[in-house]
Protein backbone atom coordinates (compact mmCIF):
# COMPACT_ATOMS: atom_id res chain seq x y z
CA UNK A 1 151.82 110.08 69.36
CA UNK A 2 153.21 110.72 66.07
CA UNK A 3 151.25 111.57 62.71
CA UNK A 4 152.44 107.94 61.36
CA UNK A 5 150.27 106.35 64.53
CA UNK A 6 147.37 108.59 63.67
CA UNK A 7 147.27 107.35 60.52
CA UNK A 8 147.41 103.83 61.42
CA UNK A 9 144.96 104.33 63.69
CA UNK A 10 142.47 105.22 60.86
CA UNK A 11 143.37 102.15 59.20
CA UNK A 12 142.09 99.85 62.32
CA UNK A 13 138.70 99.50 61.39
CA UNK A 14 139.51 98.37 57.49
CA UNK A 15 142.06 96.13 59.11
CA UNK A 16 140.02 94.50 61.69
CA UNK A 17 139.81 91.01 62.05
CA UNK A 18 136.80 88.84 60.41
CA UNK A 19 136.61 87.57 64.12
CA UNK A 20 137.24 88.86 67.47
CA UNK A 21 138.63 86.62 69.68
CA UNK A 22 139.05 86.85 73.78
CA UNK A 23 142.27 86.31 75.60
CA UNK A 24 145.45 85.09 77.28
CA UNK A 25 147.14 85.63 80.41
CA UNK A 26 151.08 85.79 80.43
CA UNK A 27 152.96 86.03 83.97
CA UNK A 28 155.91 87.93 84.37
CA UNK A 29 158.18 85.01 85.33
CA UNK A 30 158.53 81.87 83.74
CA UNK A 31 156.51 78.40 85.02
CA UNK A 32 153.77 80.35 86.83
CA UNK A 33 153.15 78.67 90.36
CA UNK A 34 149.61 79.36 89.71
CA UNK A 35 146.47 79.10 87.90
CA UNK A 36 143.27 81.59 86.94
CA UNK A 37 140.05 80.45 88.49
CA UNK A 38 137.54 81.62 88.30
CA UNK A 39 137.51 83.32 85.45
CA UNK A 40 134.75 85.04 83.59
CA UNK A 41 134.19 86.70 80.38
CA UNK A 42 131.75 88.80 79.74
CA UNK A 43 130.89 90.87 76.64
CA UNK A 44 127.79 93.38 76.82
CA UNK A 45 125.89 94.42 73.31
CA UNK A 46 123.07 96.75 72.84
CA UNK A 47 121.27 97.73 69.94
CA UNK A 48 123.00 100.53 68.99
CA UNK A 49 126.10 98.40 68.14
CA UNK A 50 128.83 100.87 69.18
CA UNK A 51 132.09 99.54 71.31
CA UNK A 52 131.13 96.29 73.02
CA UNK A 53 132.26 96.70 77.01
CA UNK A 54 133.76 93.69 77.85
CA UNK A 55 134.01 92.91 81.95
CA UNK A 56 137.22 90.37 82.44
CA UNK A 57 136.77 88.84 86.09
CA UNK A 58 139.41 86.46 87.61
CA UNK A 59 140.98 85.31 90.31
CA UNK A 60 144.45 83.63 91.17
CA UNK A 61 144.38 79.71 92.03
CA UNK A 62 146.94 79.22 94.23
CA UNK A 63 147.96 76.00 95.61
CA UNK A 64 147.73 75.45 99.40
CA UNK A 65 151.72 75.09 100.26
CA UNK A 66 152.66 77.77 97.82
CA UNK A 67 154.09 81.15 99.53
CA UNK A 68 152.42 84.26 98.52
CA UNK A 69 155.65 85.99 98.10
CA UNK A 70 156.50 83.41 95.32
CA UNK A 71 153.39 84.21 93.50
CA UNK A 72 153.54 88.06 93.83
CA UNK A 73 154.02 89.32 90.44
CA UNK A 74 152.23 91.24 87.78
CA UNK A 75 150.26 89.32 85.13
CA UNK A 76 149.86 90.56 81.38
CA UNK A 77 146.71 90.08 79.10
CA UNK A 78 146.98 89.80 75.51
CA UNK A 79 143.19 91.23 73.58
CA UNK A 80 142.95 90.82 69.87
CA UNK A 81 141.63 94.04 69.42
CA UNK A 82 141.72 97.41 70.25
CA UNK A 83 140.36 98.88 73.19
CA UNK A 84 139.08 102.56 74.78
CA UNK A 85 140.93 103.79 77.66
CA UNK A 86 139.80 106.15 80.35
CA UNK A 87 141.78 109.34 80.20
CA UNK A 88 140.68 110.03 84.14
CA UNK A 89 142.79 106.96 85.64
CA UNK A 90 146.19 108.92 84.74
CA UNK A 91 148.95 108.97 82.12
CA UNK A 92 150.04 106.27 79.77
CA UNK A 93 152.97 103.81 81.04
CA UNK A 94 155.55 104.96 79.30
CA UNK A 95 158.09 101.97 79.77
CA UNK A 96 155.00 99.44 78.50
CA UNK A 97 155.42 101.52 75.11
CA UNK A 98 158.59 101.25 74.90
CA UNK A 99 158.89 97.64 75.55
CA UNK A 100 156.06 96.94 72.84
CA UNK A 101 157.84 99.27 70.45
CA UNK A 102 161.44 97.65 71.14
CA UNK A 103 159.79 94.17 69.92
CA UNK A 104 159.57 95.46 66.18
CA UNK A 105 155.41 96.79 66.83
CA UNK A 106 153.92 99.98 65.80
CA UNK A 107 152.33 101.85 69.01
CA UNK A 108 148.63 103.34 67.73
CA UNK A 109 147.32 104.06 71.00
CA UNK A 110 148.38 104.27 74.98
CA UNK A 111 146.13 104.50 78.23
CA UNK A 112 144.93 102.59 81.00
CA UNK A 113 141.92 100.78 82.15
CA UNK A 114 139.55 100.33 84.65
CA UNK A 115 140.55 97.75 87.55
CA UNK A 116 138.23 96.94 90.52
CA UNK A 117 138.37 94.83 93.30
CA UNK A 118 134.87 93.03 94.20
CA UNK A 119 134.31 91.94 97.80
CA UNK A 120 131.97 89.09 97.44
CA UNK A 121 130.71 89.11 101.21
CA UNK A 122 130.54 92.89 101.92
CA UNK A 123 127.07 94.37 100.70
CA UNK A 124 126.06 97.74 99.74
CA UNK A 125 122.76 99.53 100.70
CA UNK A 126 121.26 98.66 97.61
CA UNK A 127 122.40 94.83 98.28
CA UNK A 128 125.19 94.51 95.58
CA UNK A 129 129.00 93.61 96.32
CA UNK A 130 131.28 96.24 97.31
CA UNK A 131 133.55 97.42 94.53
CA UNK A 132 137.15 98.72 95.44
CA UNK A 133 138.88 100.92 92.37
CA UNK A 134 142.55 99.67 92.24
CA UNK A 135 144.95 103.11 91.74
CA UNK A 136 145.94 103.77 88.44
CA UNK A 137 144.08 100.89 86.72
CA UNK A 138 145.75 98.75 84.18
CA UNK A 139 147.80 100.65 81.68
CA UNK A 140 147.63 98.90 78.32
CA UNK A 141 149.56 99.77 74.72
CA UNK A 142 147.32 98.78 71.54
CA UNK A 143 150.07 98.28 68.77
CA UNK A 144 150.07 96.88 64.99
CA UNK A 145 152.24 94.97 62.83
CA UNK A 146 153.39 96.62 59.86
CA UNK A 147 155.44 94.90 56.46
CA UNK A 148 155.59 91.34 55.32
CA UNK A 149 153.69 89.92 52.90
CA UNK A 150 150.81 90.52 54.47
CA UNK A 151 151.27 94.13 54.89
CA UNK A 152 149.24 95.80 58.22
CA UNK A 153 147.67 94.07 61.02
CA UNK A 154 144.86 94.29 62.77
CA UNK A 155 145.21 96.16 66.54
CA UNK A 156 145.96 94.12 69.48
CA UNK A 157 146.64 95.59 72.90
CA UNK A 158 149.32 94.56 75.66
CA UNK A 159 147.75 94.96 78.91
CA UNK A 160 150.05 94.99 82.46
CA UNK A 161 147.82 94.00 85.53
CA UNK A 162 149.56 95.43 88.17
CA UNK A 163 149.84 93.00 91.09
CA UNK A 164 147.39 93.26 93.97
CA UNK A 165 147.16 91.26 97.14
CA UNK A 166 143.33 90.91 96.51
CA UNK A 167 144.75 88.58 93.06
CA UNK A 168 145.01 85.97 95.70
CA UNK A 169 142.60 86.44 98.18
CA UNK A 170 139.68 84.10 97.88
CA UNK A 171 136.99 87.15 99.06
CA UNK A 172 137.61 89.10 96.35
CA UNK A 173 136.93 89.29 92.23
CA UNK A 174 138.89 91.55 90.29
CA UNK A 175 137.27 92.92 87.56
CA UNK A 176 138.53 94.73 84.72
CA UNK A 177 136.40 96.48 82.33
CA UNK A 178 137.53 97.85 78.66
CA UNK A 179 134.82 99.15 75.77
CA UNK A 180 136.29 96.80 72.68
CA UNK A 181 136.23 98.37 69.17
CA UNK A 182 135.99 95.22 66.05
CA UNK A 183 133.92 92.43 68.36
CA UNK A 184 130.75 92.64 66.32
CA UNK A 185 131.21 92.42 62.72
CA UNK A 186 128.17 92.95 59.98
CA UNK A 187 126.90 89.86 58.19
CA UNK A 188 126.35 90.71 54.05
CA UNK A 189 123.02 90.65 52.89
CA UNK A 190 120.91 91.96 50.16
CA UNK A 191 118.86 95.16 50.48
CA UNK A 192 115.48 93.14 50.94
CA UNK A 193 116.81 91.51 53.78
CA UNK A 194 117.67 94.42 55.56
CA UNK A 195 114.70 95.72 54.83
CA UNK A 196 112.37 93.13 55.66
CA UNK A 197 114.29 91.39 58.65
CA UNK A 198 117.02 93.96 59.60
CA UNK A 199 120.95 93.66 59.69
CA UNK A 200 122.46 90.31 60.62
CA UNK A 201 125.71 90.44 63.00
CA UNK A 202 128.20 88.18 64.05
CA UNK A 203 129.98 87.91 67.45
CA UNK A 204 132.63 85.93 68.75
CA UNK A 205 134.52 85.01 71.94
CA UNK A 206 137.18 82.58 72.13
CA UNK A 207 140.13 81.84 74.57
CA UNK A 208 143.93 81.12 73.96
CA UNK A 209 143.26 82.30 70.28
CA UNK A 210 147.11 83.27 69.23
CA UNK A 211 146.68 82.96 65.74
CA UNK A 212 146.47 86.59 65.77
CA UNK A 213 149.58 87.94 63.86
CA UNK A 214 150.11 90.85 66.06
CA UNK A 215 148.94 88.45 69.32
CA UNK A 216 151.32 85.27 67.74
CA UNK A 217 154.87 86.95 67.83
CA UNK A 218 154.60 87.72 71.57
CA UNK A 219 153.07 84.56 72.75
CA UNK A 220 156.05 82.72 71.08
CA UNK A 221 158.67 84.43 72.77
CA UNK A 222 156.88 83.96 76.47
CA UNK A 223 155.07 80.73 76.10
CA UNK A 224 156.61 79.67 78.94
CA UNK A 225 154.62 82.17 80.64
CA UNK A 226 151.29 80.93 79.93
CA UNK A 227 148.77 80.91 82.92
CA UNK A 228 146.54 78.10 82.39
CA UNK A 229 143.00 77.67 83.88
CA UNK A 230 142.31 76.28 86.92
CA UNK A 231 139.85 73.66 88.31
CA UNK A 232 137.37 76.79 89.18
CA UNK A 233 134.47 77.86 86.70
CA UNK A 234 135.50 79.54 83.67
CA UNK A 235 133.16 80.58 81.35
CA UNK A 236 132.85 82.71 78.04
CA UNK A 237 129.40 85.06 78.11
CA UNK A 238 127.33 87.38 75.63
CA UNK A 239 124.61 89.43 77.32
CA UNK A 240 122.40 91.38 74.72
CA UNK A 241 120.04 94.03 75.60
CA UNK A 242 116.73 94.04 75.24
CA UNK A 243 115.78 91.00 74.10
CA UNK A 244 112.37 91.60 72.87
CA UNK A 245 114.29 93.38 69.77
CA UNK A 246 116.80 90.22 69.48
CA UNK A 247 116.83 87.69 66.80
CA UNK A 248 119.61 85.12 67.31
CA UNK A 249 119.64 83.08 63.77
CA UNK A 250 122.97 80.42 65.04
CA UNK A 251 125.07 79.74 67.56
CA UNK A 252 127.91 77.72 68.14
CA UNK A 253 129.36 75.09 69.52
CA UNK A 254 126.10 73.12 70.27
CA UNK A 255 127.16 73.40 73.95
CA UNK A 256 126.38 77.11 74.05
CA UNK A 257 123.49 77.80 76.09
CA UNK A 258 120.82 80.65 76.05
CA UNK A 259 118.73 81.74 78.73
CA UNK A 260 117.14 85.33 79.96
CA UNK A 261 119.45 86.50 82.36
CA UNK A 262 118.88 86.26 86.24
CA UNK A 263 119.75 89.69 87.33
CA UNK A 264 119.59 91.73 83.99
CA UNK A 265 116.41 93.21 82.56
CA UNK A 266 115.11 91.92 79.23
CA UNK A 267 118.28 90.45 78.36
CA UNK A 268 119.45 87.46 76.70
CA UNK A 269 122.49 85.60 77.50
CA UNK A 270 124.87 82.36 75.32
CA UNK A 271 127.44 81.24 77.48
CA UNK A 272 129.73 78.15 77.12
CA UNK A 273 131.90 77.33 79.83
CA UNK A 274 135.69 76.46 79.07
CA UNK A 275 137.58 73.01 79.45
CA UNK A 276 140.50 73.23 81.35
CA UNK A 277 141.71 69.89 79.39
CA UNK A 278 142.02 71.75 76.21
CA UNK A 279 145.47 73.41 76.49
CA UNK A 280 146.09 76.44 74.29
CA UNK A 281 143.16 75.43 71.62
CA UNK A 282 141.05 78.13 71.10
CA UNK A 283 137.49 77.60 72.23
CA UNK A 284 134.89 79.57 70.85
CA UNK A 285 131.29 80.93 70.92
CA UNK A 286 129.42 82.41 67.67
CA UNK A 287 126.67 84.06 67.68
CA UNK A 288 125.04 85.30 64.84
CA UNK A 289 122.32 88.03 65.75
CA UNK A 290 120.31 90.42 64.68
CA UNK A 291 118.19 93.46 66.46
CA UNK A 292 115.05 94.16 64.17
CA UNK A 293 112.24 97.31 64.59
CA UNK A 294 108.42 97.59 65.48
CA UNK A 295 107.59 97.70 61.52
CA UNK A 296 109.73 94.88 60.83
CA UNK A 297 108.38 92.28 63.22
CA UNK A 298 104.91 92.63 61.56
CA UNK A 299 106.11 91.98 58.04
CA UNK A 300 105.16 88.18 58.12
CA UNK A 301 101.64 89.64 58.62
CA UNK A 302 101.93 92.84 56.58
CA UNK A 303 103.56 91.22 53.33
CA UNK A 304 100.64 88.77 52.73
CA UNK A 305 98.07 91.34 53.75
CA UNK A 306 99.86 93.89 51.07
CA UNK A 307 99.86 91.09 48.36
CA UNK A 308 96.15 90.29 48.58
CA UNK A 309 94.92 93.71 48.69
CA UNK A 310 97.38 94.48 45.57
CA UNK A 311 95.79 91.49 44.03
CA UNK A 312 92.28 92.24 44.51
CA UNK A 313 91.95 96.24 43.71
CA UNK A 314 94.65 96.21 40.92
CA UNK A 315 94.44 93.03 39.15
CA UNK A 316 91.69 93.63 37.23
CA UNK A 317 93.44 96.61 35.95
CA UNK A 318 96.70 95.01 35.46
CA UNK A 319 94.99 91.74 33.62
CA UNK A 320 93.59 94.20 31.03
CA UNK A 321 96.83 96.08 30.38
CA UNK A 322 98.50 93.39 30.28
CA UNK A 323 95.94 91.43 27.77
CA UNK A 324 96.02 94.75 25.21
CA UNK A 325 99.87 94.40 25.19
CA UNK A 326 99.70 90.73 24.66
CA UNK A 327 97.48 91.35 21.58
CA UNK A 328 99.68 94.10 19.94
CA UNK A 329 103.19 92.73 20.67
CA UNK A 330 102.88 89.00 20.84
CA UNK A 331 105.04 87.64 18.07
CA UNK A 332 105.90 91.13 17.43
CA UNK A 333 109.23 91.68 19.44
CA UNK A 334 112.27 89.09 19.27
CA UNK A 335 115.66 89.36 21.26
CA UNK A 336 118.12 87.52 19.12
CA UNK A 337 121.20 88.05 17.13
CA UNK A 338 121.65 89.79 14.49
CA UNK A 339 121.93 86.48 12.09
CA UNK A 340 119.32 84.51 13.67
CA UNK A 341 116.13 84.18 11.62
CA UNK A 342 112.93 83.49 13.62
CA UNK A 343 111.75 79.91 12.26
CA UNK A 344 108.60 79.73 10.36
CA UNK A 345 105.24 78.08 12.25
CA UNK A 346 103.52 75.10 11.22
CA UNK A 347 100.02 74.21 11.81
CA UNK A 348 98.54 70.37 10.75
CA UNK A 349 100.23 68.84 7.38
CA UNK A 350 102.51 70.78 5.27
CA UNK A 351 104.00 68.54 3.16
CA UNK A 352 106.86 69.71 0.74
CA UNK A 353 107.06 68.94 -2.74
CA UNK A 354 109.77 66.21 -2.26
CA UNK A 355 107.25 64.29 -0.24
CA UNK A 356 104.31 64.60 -3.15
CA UNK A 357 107.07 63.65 -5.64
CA UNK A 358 107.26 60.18 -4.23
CA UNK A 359 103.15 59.60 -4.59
CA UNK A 360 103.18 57.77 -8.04
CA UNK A 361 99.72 57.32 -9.41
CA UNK A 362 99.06 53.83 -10.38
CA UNK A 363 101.92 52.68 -8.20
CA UNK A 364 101.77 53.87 -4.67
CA UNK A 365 99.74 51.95 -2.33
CA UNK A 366 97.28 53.30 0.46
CA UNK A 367 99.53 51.73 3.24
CA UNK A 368 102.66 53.26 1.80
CA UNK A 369 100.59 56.87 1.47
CA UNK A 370 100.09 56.92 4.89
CA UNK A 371 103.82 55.74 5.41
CA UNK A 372 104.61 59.01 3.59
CA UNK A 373 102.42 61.89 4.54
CA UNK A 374 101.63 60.30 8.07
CA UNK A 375 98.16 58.96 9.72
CA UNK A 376 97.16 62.71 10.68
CA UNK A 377 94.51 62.52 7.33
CA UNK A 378 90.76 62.78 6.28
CA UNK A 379 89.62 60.25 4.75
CA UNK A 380 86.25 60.52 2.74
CA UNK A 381 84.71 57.62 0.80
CA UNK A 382 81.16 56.78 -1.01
CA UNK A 383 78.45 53.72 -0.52
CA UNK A 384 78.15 53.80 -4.37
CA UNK A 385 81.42 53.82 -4.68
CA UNK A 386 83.53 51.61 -2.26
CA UNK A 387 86.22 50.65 -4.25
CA UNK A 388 87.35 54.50 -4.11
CA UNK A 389 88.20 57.03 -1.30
CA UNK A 390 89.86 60.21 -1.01
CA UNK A 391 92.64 61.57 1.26
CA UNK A 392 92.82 64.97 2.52
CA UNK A 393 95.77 66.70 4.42
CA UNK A 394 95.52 69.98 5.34
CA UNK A 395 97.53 72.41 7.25
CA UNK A 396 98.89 75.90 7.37
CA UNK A 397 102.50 77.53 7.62
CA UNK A 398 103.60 81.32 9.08
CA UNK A 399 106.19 82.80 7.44
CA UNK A 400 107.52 85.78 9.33
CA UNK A 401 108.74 89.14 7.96
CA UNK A 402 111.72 90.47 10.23
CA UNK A 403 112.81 93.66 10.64
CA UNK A 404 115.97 94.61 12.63
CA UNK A 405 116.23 97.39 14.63
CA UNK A 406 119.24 96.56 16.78
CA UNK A 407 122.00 93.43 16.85
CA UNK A 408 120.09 91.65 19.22
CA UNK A 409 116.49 93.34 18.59
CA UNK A 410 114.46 92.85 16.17
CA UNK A 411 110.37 93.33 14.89
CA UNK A 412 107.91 91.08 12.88
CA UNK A 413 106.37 93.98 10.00
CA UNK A 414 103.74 91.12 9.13
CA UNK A 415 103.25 87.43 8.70
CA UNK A 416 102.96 85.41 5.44
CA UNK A 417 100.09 83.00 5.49
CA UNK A 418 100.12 79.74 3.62
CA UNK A 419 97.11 77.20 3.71
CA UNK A 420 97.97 74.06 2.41
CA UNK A 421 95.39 71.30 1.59
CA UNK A 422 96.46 67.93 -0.49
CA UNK A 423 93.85 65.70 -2.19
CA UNK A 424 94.96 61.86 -2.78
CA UNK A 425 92.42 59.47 -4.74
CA UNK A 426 92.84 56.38 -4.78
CA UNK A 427 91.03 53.13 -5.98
CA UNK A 428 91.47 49.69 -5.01
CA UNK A 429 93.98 51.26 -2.33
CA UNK A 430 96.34 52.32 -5.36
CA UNK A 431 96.68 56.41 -6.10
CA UNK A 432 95.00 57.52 -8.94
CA UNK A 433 95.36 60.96 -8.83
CA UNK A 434 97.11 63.87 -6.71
CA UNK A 435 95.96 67.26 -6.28
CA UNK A 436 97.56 70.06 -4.30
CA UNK A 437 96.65 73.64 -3.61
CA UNK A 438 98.48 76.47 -1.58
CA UNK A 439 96.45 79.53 -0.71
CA UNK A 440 99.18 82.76 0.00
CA UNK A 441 97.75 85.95 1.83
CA UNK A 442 99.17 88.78 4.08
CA UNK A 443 98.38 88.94 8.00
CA UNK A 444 99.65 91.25 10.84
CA UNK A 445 99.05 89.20 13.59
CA UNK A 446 98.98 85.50 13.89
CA UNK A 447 95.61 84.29 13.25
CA UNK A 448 93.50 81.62 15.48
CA UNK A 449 94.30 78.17 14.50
């Protein structure tokens, strides 16, 4: 492998896909005289989140008058992402790189796979199905697609299943097993989430997904080589690991079903099995998930329990802090611009000399007084006296003293204090006389009302 490929390679995980998708089968002659059924899918996830093994099991459905012979070929599987390979099973295939390489696609990585045959009927001692190791495995080519617009791809890989006679024989299951790198991909959150509830992940599964841009090229040129599924079970499954540790927040399509599984330990399984009537649509399962620690599944209980001791052994303290900084800085401290002026406060009446102006002894009338200066008044009168009464308004304005210290900070150095009071007399509800006083003094801190 050249330096170039190495390089790519280190680009795969910032070029992943946002979703991982499952796979398609390709025959190596046109009009396949067959079908895959069963066909199961099977992705495995732990808590440790590393490379997600994913067990592919299938089987060939062949109709009743077809001749083996006619069927005999090898099949190809297209995977969306990139897989691990097991050194042990022998060399790379050579002439699969080349092929992949001659179609315009940048080789990253070469090896083969796992491939078993399962005898359904033959048992071992410890009661499980025979497994048979098929030479060689499955040799696969993961490759990229570099230039365009869209610059680099994410990985795909280009796996040959050589043929087998146990494809069509109705005893057996092959299986093929490959650890997937890009299948689970990190949900954003905020620090207190992952904190307090742990990471959030996302998985997903689908089949016929060729939107992929390295997957779409290939299935274009051989879509007449398309193995469709068969009337046999086919289903899409997730099996996570310990399931005590599992929070599963969505899944999707509604049709998904969870359950613990029936021969797994403390594990939790969504599966959704596939309609045959769909074509090449990709169907899909989503799973959003999330594996959380000891600590974190007693926060619901901890949080509240940390709150009300906080509130009962430090509030007094922080209630009297917090009351001496009210008294000292309230009013004190503005956050404005640098040409705002803070407006002055008014307390009961002020009223300006442009109001008083229009109170015209011997003219102005009690009702039109009130009209005026408004019905917030005293109003004193005398039994000896009845024709006469007297109207008081009183009230108080804060005039503020700013200081700036910065653009958009600024101090109060004191307060200027104005008490107000207004004396109207009238007689025979006509003004007689007006007097008006102002009292002016100097306060650091707003006084009581």
């Amino acid at each position: 492998m050249t330096w170039r490929a190495w390089v790519l390679a280190a680009l795969l995980l910032s070029a992943a896909p946002a979703v991982a998708h499952a796979q398609i089968f390709l025959s190596s002659r046109p009009d396949p005289p067959f079908a895959i059924g069963p066909l199961f899918v099977r992705a495995s996830v732990t808590p440790a989140l590393g490379p997600v093994v994913v067990d592919i099991q299938f089987s060939l459905d062949v109709p009743p008058k077809q001749s083996v012979a006619a069927v005999e070929q090898d099949l190809h599987l297209l995977w969306p992402t990139a897989v691990i390979g097991d050194p042990a099973l022998g060399p790379p295939d050579a002439e699969l790189e080349r092929d992949i390489a001659g179609r315009g696609f940048t080789v990253v990585e070469t090896g083969r796979l796992a491939l078993r045959a399962r005898n359904l009927y033959a048992r071992r001692e410890n009661g499980r199905s025979a497994s048979e190791p098929v030479p060689g495995g499955a040799p696969y080519v993961t490759f990229v697609r570099e230039g365009g617009a869209l610059g680099l791809s994410s990985p795909a890989t280009w796996i040959r299943l050589p043929w087998d006679p146990r494809f069509v024989n109705r005893v057996y299951m092959m299986g093929l097993r490959m650890p997937t790198r890009g299948l689970v991909k990190d949900k954003p959150a905020t620090w207190l989430e992952h904190m307090l509830w742990g990471a959030r992940h996302r998985l997903s599964l689908s089949f016929h997904e060729i939107r992929h841009r390295a997957v779409f090229p290939i299935y274009l040129q051989q879509r007449d080589r398309v193995v469709r599924l068969g009337d046999e079970p086919a289903q899409l499954i997730v099996n996570f690991a310990e399931a005590g540790r599992l929070k599963i927040d969505e899944m999707f399509p509604q049709t998904a079903r969870r359950a613990l599984s029936e021969t797994l330990e403390s594990t939790d399984t969504v599966s959704m099995f596939l309609d045959r009537g769909e074509g090449i649509t990709p169907q899909v399962v989503t799973v959003q998930f999330g594996y959380f620690t000891g600590l974190q599944s007693w926060a619901p209980v901890l949080i509240p329990a940390l709150f009300f001791v906080l509130g009962n052994v430090a509030g007094v303290l922080i209630r009297n802090v917090a009351e001496r900084l009210s008294k000292r800085w309230s009013g004190k401290v503005l956050l404005a611009r640098a040409a705002a002026t803070p407006p002055a406060r008014h307390e009961g009446v002020v009223l300006e000399p442009a109001t008083l102006a229009r109170v015209v002894p011997g003219v102005t009338t009690y009702d039109e007084v009130l009209g005026l200066c408004g019905h917030d008044v005293e109003e004193h009168s005398r039994l000896a006296t009845p024709d006469r009464k007297t109207l008081i308004y009183r009230g108080r304005r804060l005039v503020p003293d700013r200081r700036r210290l910065l653009p958009w900070l600024a101090t109060i150095h004191h307060w200027d204090l104005e008490q107000h009071e207004v004396q109207i007399e009238l007689e025979r509800d006509v003004v007689r006389d007006v007097q008006a006083r102002v009292l002016r003094s100097r306060v650091n801190a707003i006084p009581p009302a």
